[in-house]
N, C-alpha and C. Protein backbone atom coordinates (compact mmCIF):
# COMPACT_ATOMS: atom_id res chain seq x y z
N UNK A 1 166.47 126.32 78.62
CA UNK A 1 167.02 125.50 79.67
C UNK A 1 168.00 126.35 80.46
N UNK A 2 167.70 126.27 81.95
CA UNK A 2 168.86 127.21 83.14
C UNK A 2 170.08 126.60 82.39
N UNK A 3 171.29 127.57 82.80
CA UNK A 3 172.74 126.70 83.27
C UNK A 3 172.36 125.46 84.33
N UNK A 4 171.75 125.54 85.71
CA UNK A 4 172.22 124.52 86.55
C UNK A 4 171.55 123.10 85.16
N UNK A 5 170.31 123.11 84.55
CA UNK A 5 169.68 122.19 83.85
C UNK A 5 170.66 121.78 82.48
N UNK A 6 171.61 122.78 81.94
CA UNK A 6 172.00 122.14 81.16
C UNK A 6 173.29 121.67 81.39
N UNK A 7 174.12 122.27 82.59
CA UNK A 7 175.23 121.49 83.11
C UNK A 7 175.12 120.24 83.84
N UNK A 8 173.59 119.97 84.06
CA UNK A 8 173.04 118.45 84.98
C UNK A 8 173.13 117.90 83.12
N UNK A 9 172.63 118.51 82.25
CA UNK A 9 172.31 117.34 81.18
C UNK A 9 173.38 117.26 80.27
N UNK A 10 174.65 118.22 80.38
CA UNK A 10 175.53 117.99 79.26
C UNK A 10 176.67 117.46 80.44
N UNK A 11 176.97 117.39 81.83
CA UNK A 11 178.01 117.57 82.54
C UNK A 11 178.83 118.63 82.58
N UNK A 12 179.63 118.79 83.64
CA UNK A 12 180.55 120.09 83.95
C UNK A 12 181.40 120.06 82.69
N UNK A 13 182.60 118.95 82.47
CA UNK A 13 183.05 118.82 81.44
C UNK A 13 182.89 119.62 80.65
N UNK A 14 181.45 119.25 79.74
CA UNK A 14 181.47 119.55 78.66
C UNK A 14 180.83 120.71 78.36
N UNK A 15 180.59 121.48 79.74
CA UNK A 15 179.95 122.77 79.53
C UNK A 15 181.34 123.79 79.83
N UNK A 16 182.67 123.04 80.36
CA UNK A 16 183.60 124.00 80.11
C UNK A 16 184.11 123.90 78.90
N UNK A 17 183.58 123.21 78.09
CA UNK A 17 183.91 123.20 76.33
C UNK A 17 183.16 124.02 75.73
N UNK A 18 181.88 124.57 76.60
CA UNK A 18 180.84 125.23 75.46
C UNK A 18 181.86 126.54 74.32
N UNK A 19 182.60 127.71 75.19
CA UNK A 19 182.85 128.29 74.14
C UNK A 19 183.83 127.88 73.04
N UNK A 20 184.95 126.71 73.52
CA UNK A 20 185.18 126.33 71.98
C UNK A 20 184.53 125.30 71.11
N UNK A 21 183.72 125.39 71.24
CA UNK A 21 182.61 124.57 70.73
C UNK A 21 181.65 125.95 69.84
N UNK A 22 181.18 127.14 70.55
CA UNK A 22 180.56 128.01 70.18
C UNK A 22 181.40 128.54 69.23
N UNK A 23 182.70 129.16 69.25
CA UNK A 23 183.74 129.84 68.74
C UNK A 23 184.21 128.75 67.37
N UNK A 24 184.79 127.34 67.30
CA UNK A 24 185.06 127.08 66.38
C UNK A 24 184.11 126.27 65.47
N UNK A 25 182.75 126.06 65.83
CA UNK A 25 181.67 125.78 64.64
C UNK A 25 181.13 126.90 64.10
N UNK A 26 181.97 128.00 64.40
CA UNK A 26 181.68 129.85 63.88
C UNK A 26 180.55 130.75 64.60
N UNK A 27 180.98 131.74 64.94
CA UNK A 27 180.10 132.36 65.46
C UNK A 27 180.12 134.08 64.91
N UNK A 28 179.70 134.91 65.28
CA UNK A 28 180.03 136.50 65.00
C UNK A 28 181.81 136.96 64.43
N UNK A 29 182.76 136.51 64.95
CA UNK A 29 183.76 136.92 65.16
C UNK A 29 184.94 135.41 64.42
N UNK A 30 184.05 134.47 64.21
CA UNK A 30 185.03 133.20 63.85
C UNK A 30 183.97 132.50 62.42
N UNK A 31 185.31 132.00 61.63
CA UNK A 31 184.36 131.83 60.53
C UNK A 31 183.97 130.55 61.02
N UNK A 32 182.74 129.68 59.46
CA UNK A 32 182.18 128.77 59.73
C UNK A 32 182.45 127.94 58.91
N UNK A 33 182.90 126.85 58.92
CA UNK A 33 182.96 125.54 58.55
C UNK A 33 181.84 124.97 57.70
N UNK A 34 181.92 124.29 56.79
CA UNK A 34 180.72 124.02 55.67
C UNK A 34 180.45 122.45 56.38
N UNK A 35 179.05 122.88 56.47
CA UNK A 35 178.61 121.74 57.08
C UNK A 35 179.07 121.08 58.53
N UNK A 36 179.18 122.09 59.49
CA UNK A 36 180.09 121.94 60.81
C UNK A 36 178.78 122.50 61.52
N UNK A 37 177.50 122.24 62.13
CA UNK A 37 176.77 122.62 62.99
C UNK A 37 177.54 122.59 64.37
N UNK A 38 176.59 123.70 65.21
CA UNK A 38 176.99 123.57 67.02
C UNK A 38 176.47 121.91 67.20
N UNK A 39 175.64 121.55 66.80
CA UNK A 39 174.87 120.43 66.99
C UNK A 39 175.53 119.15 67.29
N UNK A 40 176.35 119.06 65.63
CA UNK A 40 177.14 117.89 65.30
C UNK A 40 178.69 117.82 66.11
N UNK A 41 179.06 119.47 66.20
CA UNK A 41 180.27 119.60 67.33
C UNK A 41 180.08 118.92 68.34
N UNK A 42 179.11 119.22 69.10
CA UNK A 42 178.70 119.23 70.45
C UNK A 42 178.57 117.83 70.59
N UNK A 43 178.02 117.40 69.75
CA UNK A 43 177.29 115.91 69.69
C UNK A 43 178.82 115.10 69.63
N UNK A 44 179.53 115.41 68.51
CA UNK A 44 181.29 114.70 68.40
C UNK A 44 182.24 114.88 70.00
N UNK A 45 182.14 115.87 69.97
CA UNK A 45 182.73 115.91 71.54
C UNK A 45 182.41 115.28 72.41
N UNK A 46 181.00 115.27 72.95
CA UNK A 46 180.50 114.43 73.94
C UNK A 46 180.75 113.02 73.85
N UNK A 47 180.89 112.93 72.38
CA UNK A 47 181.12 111.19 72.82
C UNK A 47 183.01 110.86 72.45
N UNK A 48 183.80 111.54 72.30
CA UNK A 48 184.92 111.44 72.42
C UNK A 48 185.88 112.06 73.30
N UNK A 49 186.51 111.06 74.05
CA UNK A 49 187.36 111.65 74.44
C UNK A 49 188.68 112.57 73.72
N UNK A 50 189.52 112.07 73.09
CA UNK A 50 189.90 112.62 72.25
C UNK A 50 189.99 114.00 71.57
N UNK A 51 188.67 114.07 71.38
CA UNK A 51 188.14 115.80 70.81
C UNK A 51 188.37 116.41 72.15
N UNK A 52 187.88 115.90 73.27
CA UNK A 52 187.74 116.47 74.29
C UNK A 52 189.31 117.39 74.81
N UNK A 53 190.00 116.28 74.87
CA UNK A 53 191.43 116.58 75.30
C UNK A 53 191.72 117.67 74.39
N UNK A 54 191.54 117.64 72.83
CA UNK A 54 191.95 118.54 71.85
C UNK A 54 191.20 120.03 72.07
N UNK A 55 190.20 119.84 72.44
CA UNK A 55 189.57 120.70 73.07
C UNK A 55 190.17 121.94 73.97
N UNK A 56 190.49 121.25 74.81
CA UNK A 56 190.48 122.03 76.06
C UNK A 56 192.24 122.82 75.93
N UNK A 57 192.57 122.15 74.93
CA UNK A 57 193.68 123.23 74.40
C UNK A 57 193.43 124.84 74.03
N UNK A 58 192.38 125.23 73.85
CA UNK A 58 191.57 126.28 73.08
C UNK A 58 191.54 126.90 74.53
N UNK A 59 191.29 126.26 75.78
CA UNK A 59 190.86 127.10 77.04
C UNK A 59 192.02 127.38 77.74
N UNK A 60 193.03 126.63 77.64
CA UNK A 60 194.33 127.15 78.50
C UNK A 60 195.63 127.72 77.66
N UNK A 61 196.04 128.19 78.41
CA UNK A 61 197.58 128.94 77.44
C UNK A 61 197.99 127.53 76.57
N UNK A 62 198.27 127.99 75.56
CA UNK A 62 198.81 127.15 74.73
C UNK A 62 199.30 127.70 73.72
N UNK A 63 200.51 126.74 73.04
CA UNK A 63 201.64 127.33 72.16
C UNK A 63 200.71 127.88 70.78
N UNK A 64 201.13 128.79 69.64
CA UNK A 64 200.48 128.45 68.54
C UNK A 64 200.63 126.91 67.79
N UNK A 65 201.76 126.51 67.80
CA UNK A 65 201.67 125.72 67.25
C UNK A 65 200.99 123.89 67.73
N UNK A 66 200.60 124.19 69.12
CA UNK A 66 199.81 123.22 69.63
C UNK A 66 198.31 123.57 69.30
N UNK A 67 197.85 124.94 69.31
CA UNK A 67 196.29 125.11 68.65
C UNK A 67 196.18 124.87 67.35
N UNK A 68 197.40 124.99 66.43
CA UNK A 68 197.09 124.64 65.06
C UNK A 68 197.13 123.35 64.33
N UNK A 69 197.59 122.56 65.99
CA UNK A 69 197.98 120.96 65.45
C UNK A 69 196.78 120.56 66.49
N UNK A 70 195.96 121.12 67.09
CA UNK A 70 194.74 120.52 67.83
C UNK A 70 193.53 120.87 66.80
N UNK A 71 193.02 121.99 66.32
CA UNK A 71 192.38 122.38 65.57
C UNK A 71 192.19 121.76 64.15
N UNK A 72 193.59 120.83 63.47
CA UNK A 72 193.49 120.27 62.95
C UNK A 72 193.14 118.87 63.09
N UNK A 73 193.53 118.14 64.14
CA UNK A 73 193.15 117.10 64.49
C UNK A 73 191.69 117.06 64.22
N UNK A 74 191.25 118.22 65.22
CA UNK A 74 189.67 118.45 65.86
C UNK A 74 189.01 117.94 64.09
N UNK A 75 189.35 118.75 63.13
CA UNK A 75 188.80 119.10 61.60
C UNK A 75 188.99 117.47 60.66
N UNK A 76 189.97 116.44 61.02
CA UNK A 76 190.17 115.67 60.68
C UNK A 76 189.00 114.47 61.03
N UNK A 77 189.04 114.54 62.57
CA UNK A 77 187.69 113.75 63.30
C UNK A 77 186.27 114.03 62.80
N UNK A 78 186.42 115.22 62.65
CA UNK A 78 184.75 115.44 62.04
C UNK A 78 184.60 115.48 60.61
N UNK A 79 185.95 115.23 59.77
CA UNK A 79 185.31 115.43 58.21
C UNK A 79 185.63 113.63 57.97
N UNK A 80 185.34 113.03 59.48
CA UNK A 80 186.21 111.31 59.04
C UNK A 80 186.99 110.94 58.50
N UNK A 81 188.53 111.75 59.09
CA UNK A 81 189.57 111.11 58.37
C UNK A 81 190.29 110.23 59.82
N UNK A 82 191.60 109.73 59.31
CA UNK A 82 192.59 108.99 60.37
C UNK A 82 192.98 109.75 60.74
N UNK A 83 193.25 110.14 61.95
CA UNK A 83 193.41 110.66 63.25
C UNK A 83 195.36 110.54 63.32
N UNK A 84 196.02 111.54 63.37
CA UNK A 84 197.27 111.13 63.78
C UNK A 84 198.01 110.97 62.65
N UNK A 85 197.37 110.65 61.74
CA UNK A 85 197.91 110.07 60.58
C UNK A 85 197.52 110.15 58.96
N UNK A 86 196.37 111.03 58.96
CA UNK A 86 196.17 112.22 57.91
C UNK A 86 195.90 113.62 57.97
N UNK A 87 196.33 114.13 57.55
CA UNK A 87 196.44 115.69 57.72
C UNK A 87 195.30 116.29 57.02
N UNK A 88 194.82 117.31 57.35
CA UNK A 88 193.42 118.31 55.93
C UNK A 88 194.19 118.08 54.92
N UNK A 89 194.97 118.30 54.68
CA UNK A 89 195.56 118.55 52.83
C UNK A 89 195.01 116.85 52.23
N UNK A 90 195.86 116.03 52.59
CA UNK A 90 195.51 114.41 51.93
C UNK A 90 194.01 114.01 51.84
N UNK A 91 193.55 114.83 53.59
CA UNK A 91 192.38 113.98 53.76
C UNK A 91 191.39 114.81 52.58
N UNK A 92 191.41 115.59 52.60
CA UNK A 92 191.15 116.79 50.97
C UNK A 92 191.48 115.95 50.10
N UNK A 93 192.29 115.93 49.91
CA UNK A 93 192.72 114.76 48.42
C UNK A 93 191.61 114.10 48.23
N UNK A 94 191.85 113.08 49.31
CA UNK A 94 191.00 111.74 49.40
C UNK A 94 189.80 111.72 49.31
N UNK A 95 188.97 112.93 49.83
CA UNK A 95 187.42 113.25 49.62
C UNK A 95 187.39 113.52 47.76
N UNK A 96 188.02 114.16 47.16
CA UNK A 96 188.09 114.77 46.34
C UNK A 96 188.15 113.78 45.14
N UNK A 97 188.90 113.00 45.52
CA UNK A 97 189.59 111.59 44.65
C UNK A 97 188.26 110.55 44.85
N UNK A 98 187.83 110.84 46.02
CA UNK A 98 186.54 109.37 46.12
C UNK A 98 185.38 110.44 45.56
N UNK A 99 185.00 111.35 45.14
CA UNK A 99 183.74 112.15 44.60
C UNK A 99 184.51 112.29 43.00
N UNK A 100 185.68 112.02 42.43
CA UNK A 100 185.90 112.22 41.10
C UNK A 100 186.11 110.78 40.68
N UNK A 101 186.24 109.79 41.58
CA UNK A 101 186.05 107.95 40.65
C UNK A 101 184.81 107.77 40.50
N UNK A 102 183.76 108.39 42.09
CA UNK A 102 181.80 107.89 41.68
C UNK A 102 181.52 108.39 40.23
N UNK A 103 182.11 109.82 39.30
CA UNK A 103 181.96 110.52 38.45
C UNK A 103 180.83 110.90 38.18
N UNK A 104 179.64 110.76 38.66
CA UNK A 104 178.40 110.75 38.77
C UNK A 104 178.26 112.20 38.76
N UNK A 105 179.09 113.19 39.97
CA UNK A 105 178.55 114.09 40.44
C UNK A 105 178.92 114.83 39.97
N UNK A 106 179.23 116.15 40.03
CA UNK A 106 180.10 117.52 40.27
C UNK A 106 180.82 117.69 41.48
N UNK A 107 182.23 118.18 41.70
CA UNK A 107 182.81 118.00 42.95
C UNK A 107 182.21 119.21 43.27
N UNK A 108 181.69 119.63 44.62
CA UNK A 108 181.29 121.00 45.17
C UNK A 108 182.52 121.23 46.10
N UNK A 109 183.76 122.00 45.54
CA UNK A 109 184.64 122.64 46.50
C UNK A 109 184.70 122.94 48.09
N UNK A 110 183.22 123.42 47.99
CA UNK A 110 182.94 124.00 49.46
C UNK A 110 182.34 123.02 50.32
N UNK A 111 182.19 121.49 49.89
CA UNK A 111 182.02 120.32 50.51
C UNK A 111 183.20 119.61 50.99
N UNK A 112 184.27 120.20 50.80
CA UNK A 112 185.59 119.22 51.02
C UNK A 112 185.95 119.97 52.31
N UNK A 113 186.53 118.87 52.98
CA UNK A 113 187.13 119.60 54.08
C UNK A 113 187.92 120.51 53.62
N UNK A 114 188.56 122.25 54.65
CA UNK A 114 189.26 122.76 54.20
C UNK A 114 191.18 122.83 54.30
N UNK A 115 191.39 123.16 53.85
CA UNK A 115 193.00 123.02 53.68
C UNK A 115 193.48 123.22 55.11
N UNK A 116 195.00 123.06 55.01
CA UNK A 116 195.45 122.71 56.28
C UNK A 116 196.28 124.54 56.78
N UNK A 117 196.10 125.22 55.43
CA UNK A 117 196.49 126.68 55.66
C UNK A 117 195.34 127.36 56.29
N UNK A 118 193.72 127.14 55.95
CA UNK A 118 192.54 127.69 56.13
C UNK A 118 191.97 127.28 57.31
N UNK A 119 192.52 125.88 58.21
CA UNK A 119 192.05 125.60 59.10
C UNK A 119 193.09 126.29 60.06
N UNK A 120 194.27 126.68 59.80
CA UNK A 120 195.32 126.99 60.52
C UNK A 120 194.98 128.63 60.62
N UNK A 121 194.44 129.18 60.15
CA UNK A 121 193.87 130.44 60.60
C UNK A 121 192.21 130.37 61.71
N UNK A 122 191.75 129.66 60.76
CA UNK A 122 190.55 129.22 61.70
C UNK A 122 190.82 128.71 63.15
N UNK A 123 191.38 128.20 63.61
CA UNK A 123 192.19 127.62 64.71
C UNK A 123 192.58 128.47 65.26
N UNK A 124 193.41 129.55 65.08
CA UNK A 124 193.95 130.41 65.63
C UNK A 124 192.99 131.75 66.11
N UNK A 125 191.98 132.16 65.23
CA UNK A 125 191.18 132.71 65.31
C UNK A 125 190.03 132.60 66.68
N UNK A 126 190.21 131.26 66.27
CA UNK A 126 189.01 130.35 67.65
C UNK A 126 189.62 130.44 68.96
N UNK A 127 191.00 130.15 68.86
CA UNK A 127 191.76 130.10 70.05
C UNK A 127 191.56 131.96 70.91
N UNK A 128 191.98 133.01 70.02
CA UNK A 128 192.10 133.96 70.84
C UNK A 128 190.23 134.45 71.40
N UNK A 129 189.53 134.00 70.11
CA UNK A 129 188.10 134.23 70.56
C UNK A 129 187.64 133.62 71.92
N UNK A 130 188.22 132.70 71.31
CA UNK A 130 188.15 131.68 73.30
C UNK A 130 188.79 132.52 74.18
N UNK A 131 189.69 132.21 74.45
CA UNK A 131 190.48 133.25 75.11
C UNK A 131 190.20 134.78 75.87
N UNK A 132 189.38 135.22 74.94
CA UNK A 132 188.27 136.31 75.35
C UNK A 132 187.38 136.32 76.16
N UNK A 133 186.63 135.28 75.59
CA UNK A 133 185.31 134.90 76.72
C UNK A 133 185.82 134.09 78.07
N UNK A 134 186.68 133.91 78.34
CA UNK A 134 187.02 132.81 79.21
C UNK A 134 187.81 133.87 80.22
N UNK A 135 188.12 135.20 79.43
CA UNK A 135 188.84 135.98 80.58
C UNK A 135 190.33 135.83 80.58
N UNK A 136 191.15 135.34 79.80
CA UNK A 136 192.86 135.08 79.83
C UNK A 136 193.24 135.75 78.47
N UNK A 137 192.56 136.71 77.19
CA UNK A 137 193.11 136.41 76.47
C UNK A 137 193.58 138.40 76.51
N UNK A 138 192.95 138.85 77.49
CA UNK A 138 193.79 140.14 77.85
C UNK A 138 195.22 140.70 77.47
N UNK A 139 196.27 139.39 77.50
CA UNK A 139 197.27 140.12 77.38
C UNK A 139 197.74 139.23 75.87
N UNK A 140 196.91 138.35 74.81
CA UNK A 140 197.08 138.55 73.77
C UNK A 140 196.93 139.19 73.00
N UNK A 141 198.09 139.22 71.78
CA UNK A 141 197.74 140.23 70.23
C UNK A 141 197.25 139.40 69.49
N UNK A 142 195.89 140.46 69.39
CA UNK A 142 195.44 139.69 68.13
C UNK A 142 195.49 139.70 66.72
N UNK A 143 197.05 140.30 66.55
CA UNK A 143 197.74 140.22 64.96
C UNK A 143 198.90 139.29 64.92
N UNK A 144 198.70 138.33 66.29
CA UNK A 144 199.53 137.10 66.20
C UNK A 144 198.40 136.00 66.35
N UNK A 145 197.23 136.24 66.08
CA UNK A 145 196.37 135.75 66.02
C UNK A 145 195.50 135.30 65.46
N UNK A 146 195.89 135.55 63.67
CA UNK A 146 194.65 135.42 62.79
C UNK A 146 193.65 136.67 62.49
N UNK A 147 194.37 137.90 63.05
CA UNK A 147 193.53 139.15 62.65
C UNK A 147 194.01 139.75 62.70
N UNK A 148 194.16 141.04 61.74
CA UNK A 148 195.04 142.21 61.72
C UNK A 148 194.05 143.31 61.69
N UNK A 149 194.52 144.50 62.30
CA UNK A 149 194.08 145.80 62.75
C UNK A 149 194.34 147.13 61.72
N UNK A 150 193.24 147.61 61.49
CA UNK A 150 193.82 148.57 61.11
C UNK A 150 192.67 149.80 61.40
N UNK A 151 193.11 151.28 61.45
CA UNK A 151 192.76 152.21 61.48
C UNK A 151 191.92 151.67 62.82
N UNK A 152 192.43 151.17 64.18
CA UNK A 152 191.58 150.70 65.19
C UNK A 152 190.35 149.71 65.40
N UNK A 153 190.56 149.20 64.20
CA UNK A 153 189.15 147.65 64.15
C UNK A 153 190.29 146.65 63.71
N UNK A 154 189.64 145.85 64.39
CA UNK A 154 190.20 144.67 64.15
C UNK A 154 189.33 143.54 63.09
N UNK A 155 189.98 142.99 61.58
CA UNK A 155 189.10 141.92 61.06
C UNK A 155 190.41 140.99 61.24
N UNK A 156 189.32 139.74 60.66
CA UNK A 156 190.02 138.30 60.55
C UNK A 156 190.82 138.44 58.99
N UNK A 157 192.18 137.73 59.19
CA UNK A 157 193.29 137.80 58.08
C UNK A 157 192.22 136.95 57.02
C-alpha cells in the first residue's frame, strides 16, 4: 500500500504516530514487549483517544519524566489495567495474583506486564529512537537516554 493509500486509510493523525508505534512495539534498536504486536498497538491507538494524546508525547520535546509517565500509561491501557490509577508494578501484582487464585496454571513471568523500572527504560529508549527518525533528536544524548556507549557503539542499558 502507497503512503498517499495508507494515510487515506489510517488518517493523517495516525500516520504521524506511525514511528512511535513502530519504535515502542520494538523494532531493531528498541526492545519488545511480550505479546505487544504493531498490529494490536496500532489497532489500540486508533480507537483511543487517550493513547493518542500519550502518544504524541514520544514526537515532541518532552521532559523525561513526562515520557516515562506516558509510556507507562500507554503499557497500562494495553495490558488492561485502570488508567490514572494503577501503575505496572500493582497492575503486575494483580495479573499475577488473578493467575495464582485460578491455580490451575503455571504463572509464565514473561506474560505479566513488565515492571514499572523495565518499562521506564523502554520508554525512554522509544522516545530518543523516535526522536531520530522524526529529525529532532540531533541534539540528544543518548546516555540520558536508556543507552550507554562505549568504545564508540552505542547499546541499550
Amino acid at each position: 500500500m502507497g503512503y498517499q493509500k495508507t494515510k487515506k486509510h489510517l488518517g493523517e493523525a495516525i500516520c504521524r504516530l506511525l514511528p512511535f508505534i513502530h519504535a515502542f512495539s520494538g523494532c531493531d534498536t528498541t526492545s519488545r514487549v511480550f505479546g505487544l504486536g504493531k498490529g494490536a498497538l496500532l489497532k489500540k491507538v486508533k480507537s483511543s483517544a487517550y493513547l493518542q494524546d500519550q502518544s504524541q508525547l514520544f514526537l515532541q520535546k518532552s521532559s523525561k519524566d513526562q515520557v516515562v509517565k506516558a509510556g507507562e500509561e500507554v503499557l497500562v491501557d494495553l495490558y488492561s489495567g485502570v488508567q490514572s490509577v494503577e501503575g505496572l508494578d500493582l497492575l503486575r501484582y494483580r495479573k499475577f495474583a488473578s493467575k495464582v487464585v485460578v491455580g490451575n496454571v503455571f504463572v509464565q513471568v514473561h506474560t505479566l506486564p513488565p515492571t514499572s523500572d523495565a518499562a521506564k527504560l523502554h520508554s525512554m529508549r522509544t522516545f530518543y529512537q523516535t526522536q531520530i527518525w522524526i529529525g529532532e533528536g540531533h541534539d540528544l544524548d543518548p546516555n540520558q537516554w536508556g543507552w550507554y556507549t562505549s568504545e564508540n557503539k552505542t547499546y541499550a542499558c
